[in-house]
Protein backbone atom coordinates (compact mmCIF):
# COMPACT_ATOMS: atom_id res chain seq x y z
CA UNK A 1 11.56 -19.30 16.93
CA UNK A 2 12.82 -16.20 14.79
CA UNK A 3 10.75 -13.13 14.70
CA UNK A 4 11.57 -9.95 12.44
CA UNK A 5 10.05 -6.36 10.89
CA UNK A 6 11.10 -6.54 7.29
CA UNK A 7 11.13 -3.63 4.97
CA UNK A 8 10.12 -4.11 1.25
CA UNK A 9 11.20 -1.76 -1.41
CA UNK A 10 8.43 -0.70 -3.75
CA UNK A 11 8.25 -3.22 -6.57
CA UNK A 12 11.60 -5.14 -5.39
CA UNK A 13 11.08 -9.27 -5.46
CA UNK A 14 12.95 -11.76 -3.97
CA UNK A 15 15.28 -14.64 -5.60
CA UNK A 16 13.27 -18.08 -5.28
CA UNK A 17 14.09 -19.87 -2.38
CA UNK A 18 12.22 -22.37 0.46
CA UNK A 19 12.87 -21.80 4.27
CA UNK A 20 13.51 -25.44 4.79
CA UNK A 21 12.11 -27.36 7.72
CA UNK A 22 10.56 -23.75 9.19
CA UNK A 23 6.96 -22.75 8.82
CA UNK A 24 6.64 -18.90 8.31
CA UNK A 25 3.96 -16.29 9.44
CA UNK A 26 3.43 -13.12 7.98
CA UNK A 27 1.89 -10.02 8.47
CA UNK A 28 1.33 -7.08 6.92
CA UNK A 29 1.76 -3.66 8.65
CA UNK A 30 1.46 -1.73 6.04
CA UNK A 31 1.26 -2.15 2.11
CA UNK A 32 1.58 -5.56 0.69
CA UNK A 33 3.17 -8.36 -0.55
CA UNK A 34 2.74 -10.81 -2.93
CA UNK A 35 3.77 -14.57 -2.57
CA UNK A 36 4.68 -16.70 -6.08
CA UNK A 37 4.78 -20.20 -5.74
CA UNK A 38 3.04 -23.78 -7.30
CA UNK A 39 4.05 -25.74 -10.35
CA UNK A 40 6.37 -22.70 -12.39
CA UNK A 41 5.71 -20.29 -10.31
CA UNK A 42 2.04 -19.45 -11.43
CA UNK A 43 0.31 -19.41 -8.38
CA UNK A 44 0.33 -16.48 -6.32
CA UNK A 45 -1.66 -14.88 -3.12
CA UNK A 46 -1.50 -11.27 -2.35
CA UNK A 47 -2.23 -9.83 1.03
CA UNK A 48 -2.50 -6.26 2.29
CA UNK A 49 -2.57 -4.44 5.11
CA UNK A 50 -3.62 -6.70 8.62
CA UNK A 51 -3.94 -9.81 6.74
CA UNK A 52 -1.84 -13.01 7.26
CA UNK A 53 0.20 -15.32 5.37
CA UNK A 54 1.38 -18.61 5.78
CA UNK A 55 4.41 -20.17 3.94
CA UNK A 56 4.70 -23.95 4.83
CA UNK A 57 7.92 -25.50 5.14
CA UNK A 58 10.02 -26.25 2.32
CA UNK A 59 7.37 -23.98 -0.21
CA UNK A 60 9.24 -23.10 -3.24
CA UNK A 61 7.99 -19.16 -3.51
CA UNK A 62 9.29 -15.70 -4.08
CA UNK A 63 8.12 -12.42 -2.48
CA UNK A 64 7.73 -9.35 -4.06
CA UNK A 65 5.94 -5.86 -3.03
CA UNK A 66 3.65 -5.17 -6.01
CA UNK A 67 3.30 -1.71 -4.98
CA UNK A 68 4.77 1.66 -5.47
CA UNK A 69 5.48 2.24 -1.56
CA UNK A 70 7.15 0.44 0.87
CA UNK A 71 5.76 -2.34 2.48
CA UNK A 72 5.90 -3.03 6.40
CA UNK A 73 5.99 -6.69 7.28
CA UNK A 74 6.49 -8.61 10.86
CA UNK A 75 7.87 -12.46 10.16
CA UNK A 76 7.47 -15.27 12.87
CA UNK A 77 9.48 -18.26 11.37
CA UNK A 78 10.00 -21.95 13.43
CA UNK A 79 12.14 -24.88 12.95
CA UNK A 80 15.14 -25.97 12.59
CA UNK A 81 18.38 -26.19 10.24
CA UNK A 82 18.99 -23.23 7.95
CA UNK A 83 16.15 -20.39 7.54
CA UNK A 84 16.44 -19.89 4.28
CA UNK A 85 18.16 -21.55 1.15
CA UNK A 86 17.80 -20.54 -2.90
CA UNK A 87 16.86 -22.60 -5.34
CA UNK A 88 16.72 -22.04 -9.06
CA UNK A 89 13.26 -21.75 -9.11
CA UNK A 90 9.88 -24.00 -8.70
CA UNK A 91 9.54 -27.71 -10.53
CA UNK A 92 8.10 -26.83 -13.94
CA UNK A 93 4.11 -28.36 -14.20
């Protein structure tokens, strides 16, 4: 098990990537984050502060903080192999 405080620049996103064979937690401190993912990336979930997330296991998504402050986010990540590996994007429809 891997567990981190990440800091989100306002507005920044992620590259698209999966974290493999780990299952990821999330939650928010402060601010918020917002989670891309299904067929083309259209999908999306947005949580604020105190909620959780879930990304399963090999998930295609990207993360992004859709706000104009920084976001404040603890990550609890399990499994095994490498945590995190980029991909060009989701599987079109």
């Amino acid at each position: 098990m891997w567990a981190g405080f990440v800091r989100n620049e306002p507005r920044a996103m992620s590259g698209w990537h999966h974290h493999g064979d780990h299952d990821t937690a999330l939650y928010v401190v402060n601010g918020a984050i917002r989670i891309e993912f299904g067929p083309g990336g259209r999908d999306a979930v947005e949580a604020g502060t105190g909620d959780f997330l879930h990304v399963p296991k090999y998930a295609i998504h990207r993360e992004a903080n859709p706000r104009d402050e920084e976001s404040h986010v603890v990550v609890v990540r399990t499994g095994d192999g490498p945590p995190t590996v980029n991909v060009d994007g989701p599987a079109p429809d």
